[in-house]
N, C-alpha and C. Protein backbone atom coordinates (compact mmCIF):
# COMPACT_ATOMS: atom_id res chain seq x y z
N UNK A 1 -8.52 -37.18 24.48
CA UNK A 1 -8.06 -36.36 23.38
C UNK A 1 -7.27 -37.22 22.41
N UNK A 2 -7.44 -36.89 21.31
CA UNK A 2 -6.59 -38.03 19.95
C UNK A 2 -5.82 -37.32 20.01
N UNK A 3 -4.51 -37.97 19.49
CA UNK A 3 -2.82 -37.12 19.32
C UNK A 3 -2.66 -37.51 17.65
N UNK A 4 -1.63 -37.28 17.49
CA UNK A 4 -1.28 -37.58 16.14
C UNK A 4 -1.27 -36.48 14.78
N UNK A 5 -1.44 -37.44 13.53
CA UNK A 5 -2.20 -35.96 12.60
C UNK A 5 -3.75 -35.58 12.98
N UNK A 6 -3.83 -34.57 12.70
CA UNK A 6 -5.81 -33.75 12.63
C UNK A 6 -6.33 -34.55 11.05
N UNK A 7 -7.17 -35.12 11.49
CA UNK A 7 -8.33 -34.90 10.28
C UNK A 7 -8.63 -33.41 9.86
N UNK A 8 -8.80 -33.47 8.70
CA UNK A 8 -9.64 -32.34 8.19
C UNK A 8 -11.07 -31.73 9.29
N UNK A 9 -12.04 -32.77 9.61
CA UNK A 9 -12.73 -32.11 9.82
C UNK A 9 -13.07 -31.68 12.05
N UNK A 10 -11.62 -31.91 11.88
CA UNK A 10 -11.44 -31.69 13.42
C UNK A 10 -10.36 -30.34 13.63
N UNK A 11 -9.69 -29.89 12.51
CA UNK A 11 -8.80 -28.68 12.35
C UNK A 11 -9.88 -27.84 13.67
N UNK A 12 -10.81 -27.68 13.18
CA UNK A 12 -11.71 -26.30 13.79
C UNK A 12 -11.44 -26.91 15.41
N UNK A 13 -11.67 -28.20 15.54
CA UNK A 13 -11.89 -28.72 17.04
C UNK A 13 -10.62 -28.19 17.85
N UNK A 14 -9.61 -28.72 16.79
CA UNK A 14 -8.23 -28.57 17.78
C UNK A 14 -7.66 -27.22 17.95
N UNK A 15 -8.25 -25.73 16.79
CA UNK A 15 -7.92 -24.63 17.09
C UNK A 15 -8.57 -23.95 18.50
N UNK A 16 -9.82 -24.70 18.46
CA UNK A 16 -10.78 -24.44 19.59
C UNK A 16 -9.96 -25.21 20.61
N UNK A 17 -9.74 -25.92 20.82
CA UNK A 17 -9.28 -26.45 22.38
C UNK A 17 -7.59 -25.68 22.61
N UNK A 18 -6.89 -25.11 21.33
CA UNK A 18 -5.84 -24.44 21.55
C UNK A 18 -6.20 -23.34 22.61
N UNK A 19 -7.12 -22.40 22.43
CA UNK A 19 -7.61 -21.01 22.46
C UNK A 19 -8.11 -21.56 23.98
N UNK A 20 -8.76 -22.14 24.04
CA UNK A 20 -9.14 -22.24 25.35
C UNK A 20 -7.82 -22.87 26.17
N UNK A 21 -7.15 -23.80 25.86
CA UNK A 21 -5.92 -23.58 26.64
C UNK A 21 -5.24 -22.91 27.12
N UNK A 22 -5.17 -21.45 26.26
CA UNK A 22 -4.57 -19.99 26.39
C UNK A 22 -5.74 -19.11 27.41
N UNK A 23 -6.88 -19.64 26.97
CA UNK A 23 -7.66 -18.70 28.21
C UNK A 23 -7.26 -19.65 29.55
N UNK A 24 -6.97 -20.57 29.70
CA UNK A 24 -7.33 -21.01 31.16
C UNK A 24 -5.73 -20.91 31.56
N UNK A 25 -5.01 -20.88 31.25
CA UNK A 25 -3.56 -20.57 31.55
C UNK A 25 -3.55 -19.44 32.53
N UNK A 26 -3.26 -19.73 33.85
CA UNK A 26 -3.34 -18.42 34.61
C UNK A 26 -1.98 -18.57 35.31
N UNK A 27 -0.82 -18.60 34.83
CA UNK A 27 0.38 -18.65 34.90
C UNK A 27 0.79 -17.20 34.72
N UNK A 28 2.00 -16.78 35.10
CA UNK A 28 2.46 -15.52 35.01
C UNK A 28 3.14 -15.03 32.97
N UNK A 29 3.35 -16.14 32.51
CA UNK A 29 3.96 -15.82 31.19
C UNK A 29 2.88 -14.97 30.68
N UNK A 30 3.80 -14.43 29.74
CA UNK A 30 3.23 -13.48 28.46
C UNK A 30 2.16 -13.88 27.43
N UNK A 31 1.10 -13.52 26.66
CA UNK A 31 0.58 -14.27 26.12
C UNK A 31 1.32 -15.01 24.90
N UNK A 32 1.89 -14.62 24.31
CA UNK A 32 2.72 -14.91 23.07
C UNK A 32 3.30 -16.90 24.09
N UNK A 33 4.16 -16.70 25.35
CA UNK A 33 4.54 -18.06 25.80
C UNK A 33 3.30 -18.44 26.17
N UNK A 34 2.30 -18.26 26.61
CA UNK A 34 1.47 -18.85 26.75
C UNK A 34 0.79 -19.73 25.43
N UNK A 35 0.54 -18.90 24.40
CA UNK A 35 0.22 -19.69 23.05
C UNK A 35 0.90 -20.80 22.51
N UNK A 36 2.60 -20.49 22.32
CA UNK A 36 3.16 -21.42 22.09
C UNK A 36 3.56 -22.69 23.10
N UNK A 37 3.47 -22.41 24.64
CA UNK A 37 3.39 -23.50 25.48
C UNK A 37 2.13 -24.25 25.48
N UNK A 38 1.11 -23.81 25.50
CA UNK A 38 -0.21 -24.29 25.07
C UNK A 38 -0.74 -24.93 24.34
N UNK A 39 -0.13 -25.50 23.05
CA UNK A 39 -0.46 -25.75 21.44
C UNK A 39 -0.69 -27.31 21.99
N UNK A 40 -1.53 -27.68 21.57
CA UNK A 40 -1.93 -29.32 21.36
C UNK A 40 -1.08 -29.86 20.83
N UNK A 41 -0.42 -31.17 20.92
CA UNK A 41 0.77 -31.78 20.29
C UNK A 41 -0.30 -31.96 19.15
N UNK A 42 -1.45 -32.08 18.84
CA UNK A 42 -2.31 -32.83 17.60
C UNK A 42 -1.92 -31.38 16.50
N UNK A 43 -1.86 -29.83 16.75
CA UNK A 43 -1.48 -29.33 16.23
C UNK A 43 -0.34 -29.35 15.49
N UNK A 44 0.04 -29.29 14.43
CA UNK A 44 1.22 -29.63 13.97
C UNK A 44 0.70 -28.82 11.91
N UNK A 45 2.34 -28.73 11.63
CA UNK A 45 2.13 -27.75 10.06
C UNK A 45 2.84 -29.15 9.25
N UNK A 46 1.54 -28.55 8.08
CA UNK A 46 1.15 -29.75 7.11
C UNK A 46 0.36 -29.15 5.89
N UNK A 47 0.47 -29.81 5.21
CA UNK A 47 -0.37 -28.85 4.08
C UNK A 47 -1.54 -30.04 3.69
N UNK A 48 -2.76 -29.74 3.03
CA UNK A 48 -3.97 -31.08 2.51
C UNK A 48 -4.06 -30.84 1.53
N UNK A 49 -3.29 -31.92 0.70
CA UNK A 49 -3.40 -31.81 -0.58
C UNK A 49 -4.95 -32.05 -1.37
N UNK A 50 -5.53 -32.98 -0.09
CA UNK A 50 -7.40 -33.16 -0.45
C UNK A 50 -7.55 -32.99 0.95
N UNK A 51 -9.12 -33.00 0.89
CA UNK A 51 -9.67 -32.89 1.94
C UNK A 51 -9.34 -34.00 3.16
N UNK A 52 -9.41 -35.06 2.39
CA UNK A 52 -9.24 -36.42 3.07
C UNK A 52 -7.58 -36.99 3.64
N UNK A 53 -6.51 -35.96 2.95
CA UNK A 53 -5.11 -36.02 3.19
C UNK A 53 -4.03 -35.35 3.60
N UNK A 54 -3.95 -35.18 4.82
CA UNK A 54 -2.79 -34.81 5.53
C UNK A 54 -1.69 -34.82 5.55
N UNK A 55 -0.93 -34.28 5.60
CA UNK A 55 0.59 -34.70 5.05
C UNK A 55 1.48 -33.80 6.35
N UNK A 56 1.50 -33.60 7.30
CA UNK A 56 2.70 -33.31 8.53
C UNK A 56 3.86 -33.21 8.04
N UNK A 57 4.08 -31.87 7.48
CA UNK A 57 5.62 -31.27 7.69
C UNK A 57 5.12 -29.88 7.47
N UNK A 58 6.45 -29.10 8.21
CA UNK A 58 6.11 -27.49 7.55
C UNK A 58 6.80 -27.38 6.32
N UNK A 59 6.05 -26.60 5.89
CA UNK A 59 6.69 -25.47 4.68
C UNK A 59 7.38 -24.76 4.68
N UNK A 60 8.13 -24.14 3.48
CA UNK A 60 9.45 -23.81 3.80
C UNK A 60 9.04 -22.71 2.68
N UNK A 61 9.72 -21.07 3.15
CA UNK A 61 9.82 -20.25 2.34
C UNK A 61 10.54 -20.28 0.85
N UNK A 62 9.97 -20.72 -0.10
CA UNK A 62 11.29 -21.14 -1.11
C UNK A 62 10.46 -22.19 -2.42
N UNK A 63 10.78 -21.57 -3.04
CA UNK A 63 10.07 -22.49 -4.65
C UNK A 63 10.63 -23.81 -4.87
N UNK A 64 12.10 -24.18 -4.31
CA UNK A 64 12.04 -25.44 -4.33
C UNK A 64 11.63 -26.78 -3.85
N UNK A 65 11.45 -27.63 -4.94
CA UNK A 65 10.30 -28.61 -4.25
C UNK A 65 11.38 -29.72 -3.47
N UNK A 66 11.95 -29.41 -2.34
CA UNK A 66 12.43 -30.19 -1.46
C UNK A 66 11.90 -30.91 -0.19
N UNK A 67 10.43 -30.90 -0.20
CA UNK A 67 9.41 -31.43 0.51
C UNK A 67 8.35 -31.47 -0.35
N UNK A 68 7.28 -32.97 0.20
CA UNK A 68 5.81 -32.89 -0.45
C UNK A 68 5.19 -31.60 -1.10
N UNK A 69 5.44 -30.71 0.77
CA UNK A 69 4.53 -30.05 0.61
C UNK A 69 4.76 -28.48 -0.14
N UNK A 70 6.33 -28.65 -0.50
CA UNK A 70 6.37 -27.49 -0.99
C UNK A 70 6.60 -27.73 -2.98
N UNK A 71 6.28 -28.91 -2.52
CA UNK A 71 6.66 -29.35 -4.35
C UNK A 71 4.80 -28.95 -4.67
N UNK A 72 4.03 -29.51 -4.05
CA UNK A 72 2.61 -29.09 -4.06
C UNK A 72 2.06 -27.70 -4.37
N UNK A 73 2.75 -27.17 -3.41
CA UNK A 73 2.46 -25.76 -2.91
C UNK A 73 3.24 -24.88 -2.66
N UNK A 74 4.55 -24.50 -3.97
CA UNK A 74 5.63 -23.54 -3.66
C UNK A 74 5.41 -22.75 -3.82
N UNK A 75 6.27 -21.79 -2.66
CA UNK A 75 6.07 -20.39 -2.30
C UNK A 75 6.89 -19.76 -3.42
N UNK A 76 6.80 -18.63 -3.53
CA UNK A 76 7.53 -17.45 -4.56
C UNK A 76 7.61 -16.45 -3.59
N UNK A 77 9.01 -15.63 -4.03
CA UNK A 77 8.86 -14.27 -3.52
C UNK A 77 8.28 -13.45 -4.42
N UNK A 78 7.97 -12.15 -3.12
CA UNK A 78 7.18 -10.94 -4.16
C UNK A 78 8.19 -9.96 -4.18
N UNK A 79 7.79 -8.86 -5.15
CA UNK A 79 9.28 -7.90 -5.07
C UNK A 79 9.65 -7.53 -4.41
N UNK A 80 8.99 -7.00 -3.06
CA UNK A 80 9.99 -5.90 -2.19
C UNK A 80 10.90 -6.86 -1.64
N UNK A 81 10.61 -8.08 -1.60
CA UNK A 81 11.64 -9.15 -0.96
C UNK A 81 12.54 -9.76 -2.17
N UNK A 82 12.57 -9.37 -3.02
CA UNK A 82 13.55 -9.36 -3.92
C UNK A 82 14.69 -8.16 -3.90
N UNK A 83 13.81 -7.35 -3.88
CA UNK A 83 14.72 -6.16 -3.63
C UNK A 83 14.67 -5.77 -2.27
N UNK A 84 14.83 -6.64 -1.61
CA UNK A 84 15.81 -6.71 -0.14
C UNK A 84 14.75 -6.20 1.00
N UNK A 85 13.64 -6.02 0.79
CA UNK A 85 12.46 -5.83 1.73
C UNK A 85 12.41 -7.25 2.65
N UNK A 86 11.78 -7.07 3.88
CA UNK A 86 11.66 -8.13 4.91
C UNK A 86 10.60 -8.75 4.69
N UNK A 87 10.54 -10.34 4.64
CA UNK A 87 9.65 -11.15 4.43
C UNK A 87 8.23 -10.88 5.05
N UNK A 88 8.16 -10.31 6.30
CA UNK A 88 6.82 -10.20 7.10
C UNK A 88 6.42 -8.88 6.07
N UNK A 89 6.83 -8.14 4.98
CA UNK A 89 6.17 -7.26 4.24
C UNK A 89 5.50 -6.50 4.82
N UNK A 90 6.17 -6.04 6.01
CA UNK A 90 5.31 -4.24 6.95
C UNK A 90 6.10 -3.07 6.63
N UNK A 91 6.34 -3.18 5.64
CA UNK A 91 6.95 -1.95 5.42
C UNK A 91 5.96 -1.42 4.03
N UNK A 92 5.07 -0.29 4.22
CA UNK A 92 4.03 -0.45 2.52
C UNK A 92 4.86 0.92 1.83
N UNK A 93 5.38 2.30 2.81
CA UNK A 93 6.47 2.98 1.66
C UNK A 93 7.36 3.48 2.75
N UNK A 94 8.73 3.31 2.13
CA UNK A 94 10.12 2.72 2.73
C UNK A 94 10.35 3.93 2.58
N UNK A 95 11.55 4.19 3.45
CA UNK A 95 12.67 5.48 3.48
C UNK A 95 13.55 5.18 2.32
N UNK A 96 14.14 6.51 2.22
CA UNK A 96 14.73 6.44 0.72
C UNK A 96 16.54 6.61 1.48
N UNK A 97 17.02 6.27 0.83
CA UNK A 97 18.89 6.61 0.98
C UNK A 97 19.24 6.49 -0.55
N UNK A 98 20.59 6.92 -0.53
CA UNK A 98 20.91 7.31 -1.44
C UNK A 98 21.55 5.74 -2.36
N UNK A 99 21.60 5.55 -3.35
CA UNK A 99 22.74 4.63 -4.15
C UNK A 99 23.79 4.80 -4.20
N UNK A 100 24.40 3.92 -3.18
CA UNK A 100 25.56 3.28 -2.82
C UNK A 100 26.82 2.85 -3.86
N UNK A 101 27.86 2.38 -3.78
CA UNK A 101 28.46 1.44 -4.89
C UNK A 101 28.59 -0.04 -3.90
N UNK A 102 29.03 0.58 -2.75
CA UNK A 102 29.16 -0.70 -1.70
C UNK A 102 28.06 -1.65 -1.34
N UNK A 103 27.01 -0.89 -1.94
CA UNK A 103 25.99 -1.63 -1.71
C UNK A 103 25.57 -2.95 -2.62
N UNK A 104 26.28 -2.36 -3.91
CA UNK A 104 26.01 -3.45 -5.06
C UNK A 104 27.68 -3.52 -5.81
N UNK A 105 27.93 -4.12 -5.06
CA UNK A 105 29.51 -4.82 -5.21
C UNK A 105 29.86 -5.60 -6.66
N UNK A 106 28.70 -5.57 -7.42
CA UNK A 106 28.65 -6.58 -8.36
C UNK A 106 28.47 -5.83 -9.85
N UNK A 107 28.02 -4.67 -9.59
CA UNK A 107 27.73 -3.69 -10.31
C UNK A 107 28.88 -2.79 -10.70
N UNK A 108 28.23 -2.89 -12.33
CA UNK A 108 29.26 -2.18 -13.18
C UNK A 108 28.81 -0.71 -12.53
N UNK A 109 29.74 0.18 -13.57
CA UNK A 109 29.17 1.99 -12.92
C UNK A 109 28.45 1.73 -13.94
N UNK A 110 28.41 1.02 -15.59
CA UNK A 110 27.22 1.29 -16.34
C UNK A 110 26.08 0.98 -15.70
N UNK A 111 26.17 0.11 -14.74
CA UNK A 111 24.80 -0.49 -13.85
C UNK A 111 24.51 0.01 -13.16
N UNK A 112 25.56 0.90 -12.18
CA UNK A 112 25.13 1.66 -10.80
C UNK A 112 24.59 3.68 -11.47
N UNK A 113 24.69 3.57 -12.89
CA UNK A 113 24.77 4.93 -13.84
C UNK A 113 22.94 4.54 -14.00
N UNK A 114 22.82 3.67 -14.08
CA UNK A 114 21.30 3.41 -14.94
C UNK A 114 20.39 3.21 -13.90
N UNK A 115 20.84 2.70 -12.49
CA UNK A 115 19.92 2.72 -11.12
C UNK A 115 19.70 4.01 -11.10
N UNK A 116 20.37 4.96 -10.64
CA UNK A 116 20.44 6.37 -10.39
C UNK A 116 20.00 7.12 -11.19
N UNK A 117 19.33 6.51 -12.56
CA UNK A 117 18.37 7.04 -13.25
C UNK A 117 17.47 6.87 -13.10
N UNK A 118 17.22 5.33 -12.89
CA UNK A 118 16.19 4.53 -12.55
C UNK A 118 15.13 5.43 -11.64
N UNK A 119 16.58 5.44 -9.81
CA UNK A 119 15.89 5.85 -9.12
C UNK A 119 16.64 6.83 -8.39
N UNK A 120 16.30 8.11 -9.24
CA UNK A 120 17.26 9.31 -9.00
C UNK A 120 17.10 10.30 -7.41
N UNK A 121 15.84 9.47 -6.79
CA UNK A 121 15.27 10.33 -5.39
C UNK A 121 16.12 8.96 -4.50
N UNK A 122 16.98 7.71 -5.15
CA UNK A 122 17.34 6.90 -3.91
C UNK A 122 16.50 6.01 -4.08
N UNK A 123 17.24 4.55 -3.03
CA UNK A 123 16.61 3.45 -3.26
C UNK A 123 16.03 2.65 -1.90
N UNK A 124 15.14 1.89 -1.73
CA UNK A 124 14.64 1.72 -0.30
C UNK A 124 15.93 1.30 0.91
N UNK A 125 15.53 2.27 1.55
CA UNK A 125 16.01 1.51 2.65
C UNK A 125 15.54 0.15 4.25
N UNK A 126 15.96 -1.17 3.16
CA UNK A 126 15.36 -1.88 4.35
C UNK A 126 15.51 -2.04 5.85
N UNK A 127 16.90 -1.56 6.22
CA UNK A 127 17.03 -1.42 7.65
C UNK A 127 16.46 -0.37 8.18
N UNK A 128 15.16 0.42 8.13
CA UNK A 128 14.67 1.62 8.51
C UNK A 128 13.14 0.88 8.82
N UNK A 129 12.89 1.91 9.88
CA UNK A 129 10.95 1.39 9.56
C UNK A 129 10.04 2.16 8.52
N UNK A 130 9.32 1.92 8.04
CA UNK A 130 8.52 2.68 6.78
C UNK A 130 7.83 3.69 7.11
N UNK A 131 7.73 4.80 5.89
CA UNK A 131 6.91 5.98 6.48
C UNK A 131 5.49 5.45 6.95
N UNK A 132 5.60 6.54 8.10
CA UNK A 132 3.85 6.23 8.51
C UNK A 132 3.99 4.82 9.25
N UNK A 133 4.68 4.16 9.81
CA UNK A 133 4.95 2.76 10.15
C UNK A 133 4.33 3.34 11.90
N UNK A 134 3.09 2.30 12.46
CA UNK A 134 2.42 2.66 13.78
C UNK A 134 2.84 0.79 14.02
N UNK A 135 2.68 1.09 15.27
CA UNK A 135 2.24 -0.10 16.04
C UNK A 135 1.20 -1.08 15.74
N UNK A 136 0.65 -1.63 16.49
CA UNK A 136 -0.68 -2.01 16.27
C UNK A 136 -1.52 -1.62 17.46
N UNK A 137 -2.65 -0.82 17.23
CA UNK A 137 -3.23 -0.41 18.03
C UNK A 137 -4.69 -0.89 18.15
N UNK A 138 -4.88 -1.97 19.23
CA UNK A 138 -6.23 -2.74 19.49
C UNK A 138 -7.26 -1.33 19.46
N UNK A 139 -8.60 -1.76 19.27
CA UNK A 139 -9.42 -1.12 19.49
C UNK A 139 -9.16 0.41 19.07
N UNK A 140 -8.71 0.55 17.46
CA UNK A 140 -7.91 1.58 17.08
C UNK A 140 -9.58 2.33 16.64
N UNK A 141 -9.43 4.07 17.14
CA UNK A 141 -10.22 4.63 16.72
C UNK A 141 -10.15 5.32 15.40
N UNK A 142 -10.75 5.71 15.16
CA UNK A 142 -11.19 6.80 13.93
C UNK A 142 -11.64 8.24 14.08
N UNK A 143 -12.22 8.35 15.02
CA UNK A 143 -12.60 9.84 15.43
C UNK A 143 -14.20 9.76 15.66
N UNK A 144 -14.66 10.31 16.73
CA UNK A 144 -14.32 11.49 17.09
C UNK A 144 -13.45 11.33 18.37
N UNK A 145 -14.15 9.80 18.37
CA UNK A 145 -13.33 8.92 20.29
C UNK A 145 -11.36 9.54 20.18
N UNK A 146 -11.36 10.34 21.62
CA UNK A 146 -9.97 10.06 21.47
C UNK A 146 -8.91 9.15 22.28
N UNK A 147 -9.83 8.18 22.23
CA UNK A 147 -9.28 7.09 22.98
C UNK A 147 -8.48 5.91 21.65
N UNK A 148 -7.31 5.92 21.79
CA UNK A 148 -6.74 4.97 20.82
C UNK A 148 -6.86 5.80 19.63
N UNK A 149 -6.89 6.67 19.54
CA UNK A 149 -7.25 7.89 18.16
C UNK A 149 -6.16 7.23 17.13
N UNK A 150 -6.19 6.73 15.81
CA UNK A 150 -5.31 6.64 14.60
C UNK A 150 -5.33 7.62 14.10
N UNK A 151 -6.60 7.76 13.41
CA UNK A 151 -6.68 9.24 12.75
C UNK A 151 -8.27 9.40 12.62
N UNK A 152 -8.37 10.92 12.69
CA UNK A 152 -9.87 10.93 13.25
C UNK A 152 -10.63 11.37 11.28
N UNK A 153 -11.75 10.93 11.24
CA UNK A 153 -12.05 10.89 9.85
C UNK A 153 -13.36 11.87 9.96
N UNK A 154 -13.49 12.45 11.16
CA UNK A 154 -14.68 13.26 11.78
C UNK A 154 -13.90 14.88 10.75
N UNK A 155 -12.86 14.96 10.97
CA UNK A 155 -11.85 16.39 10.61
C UNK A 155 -11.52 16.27 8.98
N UNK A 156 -11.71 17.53 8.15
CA UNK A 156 -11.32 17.19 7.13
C UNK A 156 -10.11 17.73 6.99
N UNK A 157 -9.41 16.95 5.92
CA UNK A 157 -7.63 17.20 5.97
C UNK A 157 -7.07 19.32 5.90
């Protein structure tokens, strides 16, 4: 087995010998430790600026170019993570609470007067889970199966 950086055209090789590492693992851990105990040292985060060039470091959430690879390839936030939504973005419509003053410490009342116009039903709440927020459900049905049932599309509303 080669160690080091991946070539480009061995990425596929080394995801493949990851995966099968994780199948042959017959150890008691969870799959999640199993994946990350498993990983090929050749695996490693890097961005290719060409096909032919590798560059080994991770990326970093954040527009500044304080690495290669993020001067290359900087990230931006999107709004709900501006307005205080969680980066993994599973939340698609949020619970509402009311506007605070404590919440925006920085804010005039002309400012906290013009939110509350803004958004007179309340403003997201990110410490909540989102309406309609499920699990993830493998082998999720549709209907009529009620095995793993999400929502059955056999019934009309």
């Amino acid at each position: 087995m080669w160690r080091g950086v991946v070539p480009f055209n061995q990425a596929w090789t080394t995801f493949i010998d990851w995966v099968e590492r994780v199948a042959h693992d017959a150890s008691p851990k969870r799959q999640r430790e199993k994946v990350i105990a498993d990983r090929p040292a050749s695996a490693v985060d890097g961005c290719w600026p060409s096909a032919s060039n590798f560059i080994a470091e991770p990326q970093v959430f954040g527009s500044a170019p304080n690495t290669t690879c993020n001067a290359l390839f900087p990230s931006f936030a999107f709004p709900r993570f501006v307005a205080g939504g969680p980066l993994a973005a599973d939340i698609l419509k949020c619970r509402l609470k009311p506007v605070r003053p404590t919440d925006y410490p920085d804010f005039t009342r002309a400012d906290l007067a013009r939110l509350k116009t803004i958004f007179p039903s309340g403003v997201c709440d990110w410490s909540k889970h989102g309406i309609g927020n499920t699990s993830v459900v493998p082998w999720a049905s549709f209907g009529p199966a009620p095995e793993n049932l999400v929502f059955d599309v056999t019934k009309s509303p």
